[in-house]
Protein backbone atom coordinates (compact mmCIF):
# COMPACT_ATOMS: atom_id res chain seq x y z
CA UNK A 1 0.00 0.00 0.00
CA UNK A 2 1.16 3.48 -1.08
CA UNK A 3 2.21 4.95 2.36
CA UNK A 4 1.76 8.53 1.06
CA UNK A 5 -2.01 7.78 0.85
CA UNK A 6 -2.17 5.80 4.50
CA UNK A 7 -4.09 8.70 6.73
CA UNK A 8 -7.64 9.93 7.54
CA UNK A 9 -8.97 6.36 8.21
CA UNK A 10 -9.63 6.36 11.67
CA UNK A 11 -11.36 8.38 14.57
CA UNK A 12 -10.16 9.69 17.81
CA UNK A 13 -11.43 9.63 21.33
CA UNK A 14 -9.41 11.95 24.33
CA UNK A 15 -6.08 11.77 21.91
CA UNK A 16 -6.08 7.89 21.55
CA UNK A 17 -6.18 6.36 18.19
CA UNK A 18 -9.31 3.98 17.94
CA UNK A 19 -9.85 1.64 15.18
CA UNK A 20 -11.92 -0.68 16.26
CA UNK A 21 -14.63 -0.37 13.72
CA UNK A 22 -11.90 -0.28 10.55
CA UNK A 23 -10.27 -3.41 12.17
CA UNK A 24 -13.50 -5.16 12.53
CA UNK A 25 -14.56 -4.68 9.39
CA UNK A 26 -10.94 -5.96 7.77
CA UNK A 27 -10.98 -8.81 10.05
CA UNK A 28 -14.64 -9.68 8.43
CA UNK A 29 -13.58 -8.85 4.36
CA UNK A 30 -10.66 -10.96 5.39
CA UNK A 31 -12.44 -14.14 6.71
CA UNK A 32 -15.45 -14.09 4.16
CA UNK A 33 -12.48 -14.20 1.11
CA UNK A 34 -10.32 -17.07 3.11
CA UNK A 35 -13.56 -19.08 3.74
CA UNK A 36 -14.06 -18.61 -0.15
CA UNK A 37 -16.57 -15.70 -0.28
CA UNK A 38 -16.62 -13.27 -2.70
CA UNK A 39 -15.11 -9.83 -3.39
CA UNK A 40 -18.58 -8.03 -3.42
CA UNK A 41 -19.30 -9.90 0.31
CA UNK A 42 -15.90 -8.44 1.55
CA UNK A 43 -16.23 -4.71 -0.08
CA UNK A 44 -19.81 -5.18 2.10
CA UNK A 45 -18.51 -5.51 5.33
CA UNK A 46 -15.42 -3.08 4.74
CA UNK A 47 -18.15 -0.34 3.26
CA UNK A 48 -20.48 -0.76 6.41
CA UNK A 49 -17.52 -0.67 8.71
CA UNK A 50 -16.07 2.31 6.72
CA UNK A 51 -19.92 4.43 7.54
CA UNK A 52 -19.62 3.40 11.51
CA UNK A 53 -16.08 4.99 11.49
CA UNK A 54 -17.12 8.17 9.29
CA UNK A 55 -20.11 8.73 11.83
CA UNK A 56 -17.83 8.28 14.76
CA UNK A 57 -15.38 10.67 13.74
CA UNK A 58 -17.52 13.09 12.76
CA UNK A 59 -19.25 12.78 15.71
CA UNK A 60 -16.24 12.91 17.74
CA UNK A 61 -14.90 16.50 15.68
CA UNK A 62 -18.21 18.29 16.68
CA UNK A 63 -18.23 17.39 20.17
CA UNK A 64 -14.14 18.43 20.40
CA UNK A 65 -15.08 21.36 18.65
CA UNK A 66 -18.44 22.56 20.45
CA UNK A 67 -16.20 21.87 23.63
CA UNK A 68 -13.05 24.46 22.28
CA UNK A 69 -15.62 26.70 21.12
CA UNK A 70 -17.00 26.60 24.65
CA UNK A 71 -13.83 27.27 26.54
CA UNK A 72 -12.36 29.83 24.17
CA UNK A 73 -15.71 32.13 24.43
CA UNK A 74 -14.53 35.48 25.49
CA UNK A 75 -15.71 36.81 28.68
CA UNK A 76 -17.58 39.90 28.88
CA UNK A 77 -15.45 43.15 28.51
CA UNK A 78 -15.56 46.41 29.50
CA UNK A 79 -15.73 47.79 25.44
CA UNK A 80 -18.33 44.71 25.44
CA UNK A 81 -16.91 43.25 22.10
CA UNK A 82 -17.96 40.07 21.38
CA UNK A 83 -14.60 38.48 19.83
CA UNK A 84 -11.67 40.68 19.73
CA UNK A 85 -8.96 39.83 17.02
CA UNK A 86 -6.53 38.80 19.19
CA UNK A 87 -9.15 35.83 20.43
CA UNK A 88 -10.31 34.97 16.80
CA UNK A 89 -5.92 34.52 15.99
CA UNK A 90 -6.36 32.17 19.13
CA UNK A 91 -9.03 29.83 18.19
CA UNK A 92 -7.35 29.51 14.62
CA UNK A 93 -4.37 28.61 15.59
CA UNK A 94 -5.73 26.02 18.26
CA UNK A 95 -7.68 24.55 15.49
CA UNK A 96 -4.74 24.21 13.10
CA UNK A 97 -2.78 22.90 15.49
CA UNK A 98 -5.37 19.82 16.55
CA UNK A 99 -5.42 19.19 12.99
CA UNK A 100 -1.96 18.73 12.33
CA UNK A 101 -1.66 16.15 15.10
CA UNK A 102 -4.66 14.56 14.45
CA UNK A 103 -2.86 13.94 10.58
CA UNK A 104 -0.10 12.88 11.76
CA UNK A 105 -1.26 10.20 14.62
CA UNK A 106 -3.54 9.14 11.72
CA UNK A 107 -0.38 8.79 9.34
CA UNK A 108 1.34 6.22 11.69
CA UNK A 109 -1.43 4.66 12.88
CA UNK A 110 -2.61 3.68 8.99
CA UNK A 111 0.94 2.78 9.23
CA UNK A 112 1.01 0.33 11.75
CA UNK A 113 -2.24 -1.28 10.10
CA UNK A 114 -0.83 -1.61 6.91
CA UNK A 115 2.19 -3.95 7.78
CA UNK A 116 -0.05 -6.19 9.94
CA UNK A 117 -2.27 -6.40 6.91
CA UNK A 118 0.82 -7.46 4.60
CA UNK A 119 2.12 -9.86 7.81
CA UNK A 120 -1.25 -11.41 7.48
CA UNK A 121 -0.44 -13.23 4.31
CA UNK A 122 -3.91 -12.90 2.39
CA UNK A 123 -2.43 -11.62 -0.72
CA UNK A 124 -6.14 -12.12 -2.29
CA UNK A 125 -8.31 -9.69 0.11
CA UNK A 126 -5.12 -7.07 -0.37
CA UNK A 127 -6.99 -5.17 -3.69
CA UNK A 128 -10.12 -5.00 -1.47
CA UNK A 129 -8.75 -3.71 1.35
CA UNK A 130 -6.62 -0.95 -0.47
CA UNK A 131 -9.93 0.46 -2.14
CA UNK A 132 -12.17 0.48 1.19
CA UNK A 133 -9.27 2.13 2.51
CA UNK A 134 -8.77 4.37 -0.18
CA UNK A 135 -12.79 5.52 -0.64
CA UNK A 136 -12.31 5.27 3.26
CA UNK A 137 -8.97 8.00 3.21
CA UNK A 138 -11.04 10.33 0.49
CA UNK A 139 -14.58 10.14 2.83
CA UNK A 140 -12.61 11.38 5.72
CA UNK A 141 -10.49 13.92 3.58
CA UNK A 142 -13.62 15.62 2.27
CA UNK A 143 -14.91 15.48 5.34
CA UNK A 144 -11.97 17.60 7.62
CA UNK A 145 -12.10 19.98 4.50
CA UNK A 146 -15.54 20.93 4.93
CA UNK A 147 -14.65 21.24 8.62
CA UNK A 148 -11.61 23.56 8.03
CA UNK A 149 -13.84 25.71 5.70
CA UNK A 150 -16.57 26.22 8.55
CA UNK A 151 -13.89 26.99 11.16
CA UNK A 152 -12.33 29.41 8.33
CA UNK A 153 -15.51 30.83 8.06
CA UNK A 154 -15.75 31.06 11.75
CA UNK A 155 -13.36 32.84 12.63
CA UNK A 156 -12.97 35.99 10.13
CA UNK A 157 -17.14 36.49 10.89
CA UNK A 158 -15.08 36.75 14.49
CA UNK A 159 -12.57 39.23 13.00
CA UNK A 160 -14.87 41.60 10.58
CA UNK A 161 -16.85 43.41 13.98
CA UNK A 162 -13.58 44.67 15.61
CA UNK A 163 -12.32 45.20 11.85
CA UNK A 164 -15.21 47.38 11.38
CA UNK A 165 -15.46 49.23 14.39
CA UNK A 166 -11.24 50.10 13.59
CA UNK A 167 -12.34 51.27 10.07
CA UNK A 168 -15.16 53.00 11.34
CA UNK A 169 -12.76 55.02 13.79
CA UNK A 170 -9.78 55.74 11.37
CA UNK A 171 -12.82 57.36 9.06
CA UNK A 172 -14.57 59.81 12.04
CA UNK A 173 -11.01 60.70 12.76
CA UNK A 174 -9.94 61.95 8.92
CA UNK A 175 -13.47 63.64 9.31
CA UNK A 176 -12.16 65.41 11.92
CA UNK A 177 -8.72 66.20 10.68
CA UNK A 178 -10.42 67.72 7.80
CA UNK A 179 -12.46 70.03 9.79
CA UNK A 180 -9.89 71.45 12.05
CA UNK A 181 -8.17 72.27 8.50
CA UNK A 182 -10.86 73.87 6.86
CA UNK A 183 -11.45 75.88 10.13
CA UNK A 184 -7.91 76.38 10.51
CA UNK A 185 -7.32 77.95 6.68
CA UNK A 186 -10.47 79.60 7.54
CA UNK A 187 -8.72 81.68 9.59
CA UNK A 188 -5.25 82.33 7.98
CA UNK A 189 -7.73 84.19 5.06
CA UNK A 190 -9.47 85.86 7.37
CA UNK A 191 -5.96 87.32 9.29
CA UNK A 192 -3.86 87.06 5.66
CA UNK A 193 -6.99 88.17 3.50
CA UNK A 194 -3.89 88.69 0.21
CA UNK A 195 -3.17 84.91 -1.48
CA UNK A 196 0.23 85.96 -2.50
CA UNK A 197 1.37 86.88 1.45
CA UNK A 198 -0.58 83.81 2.70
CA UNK A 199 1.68 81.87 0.41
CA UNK A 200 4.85 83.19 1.35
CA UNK A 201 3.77 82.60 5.05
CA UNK A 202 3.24 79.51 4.79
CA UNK A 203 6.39 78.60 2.47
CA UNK A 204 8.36 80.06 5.41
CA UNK A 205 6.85 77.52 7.93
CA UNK A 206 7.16 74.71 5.22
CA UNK A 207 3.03 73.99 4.55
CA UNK A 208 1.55 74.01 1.50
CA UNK A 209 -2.34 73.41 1.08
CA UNK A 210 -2.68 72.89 -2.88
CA UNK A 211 -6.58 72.55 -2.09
CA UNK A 212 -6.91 76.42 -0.60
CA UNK A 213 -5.51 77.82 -3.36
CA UNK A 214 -1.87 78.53 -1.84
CA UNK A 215 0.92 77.49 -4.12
C-alpha cells in the first residue's frame, strides 16, 4: 500500500487512536475471502464498517469542537466586544494545530495497520482492502475539509466586527482632521486676507495646502 495515501482512516477519542470499527470490518472482508466468499461480500462488510467509522469521527470532531468553542468564548469586557482579534488569531491557531496532530497520529497509525495487513499473508483480500481504505482515506479527507472551511468561516465572521469598528474610527477621525483644516485655513484668510502673502507665510513655515488655493 502506497504509504503517502495511509491517513484519515480512523477516529479519535481523548487523543487515543481507535480503530476498532476499521479493524472489525478488515478482520470480516478478510475471513469471508479465506472461507471462499466473494469480493462483493468483503467490499460489504469493509463499506459498512467504513460508515460506523465516518459517523464516529464526525461525531467525535463536533463534540471536540463545540467543547473548544465553549472554553475559548470570550468573557464579557468592559468595550463589550464580542470576539476581539486577538481571540479569533487564538481559536485559529488552536484549530490548526489539533489538525496537524490529528494527521499525523492518523499517518502512523494507517501505518502500523498496513504492515499487519501485509504480515497477514492474504495476498487475495489485499486489492479490497486498499480500495475500502482508499474511498475510506477520500470520505474522511472531504470530510476535515468541509470542517476547516466552517472553522475558516468562523473565525474571520469573528474578526470583521472589531475590523469594522477600527475602520469606522480611522474614518470619524480623517473627518475630523479635515475640519480642524478647513477651520484652521479659515482663519489664515481671514488674518492674511492677500493669497500671494498667505503663500509666502506659509512657504516660510514649510506647509503648502494645494486645495486652498496657496501654491
Amino acid at each position: 500500500m502506497d504509504e503517502a495515501n495511509l491517513h484519515l482512516h480512523m477516529i479519535f477519542h481523548n487523543g487515543t487512536a481507535s480503530v476498532k470499527p476499521l479493524i472489525a470490518g478488515l478482520g470480516a472482508a478478510l475471513l469471508i475471502r479465506k472461507q471462499g466468499g466473494s469480493r462483493k461480500q468483503a467490499q460489504d462488510a469493509l463499506y459498512a464498517a467504513n460508515r460506523q467509522l465516518g459517523d464516529d469521527y464526525h461525531q467525535s470532531v463536533s463534540s471536540r469542537f463545540d467543547h473548544l468553542r465553549r472554553s475559548a468564548a470570550p468573557k464579557p469586557s468592559p468595550t463589550g466586544r464580542a470576539y476581539s482579534k486577538k481571540r479569533a488569531r487564538e481559536i485559529a491557531a488552536r484549530l490548526v494545530a489539533q489538525a496537524e496532530e490529528e494527521s499525523r497520529a492518523l499517518r502512523e497509525a494507517a501505518k502500523q495497520e498496513a504492515d499487519a495487513i501485509k504480515a497477514s499473508g492474504e495476498e487475495r483480500a489485499r486489492a479490497d482492502v486498499e480500495a475500502a481504505v482508499a474511498q475510506a482515506e477520500a470520505d474522511m479527507v472531504a470530510r476535515r475539509e468541509m470542517e476547516l472551511e466552517r472553522l475558516k468561516r468562523e473565525a474571520v465572521a469573528a474578526v470583521k466586527p472589531e475590523y469594522e469598528r477600527m475602520k469606522t474610527l480611522m474614518l470619524e477621525a480623517a473627518e475630523r482632521y479635515r475640519r480642524k483644516e478647513e477651520k484652521w485655513v479659515a482663519l489664515l484668510e481671514e488674518a492674511v486676507p492677500d493669497q500671494r502673502e498667505r503663500s509666502r507665510l506659509l512657504r516660510q513655515i514649510g506647509v503648502l495646502i494645494p486645495s486652498h488655493g496657496v501654491g
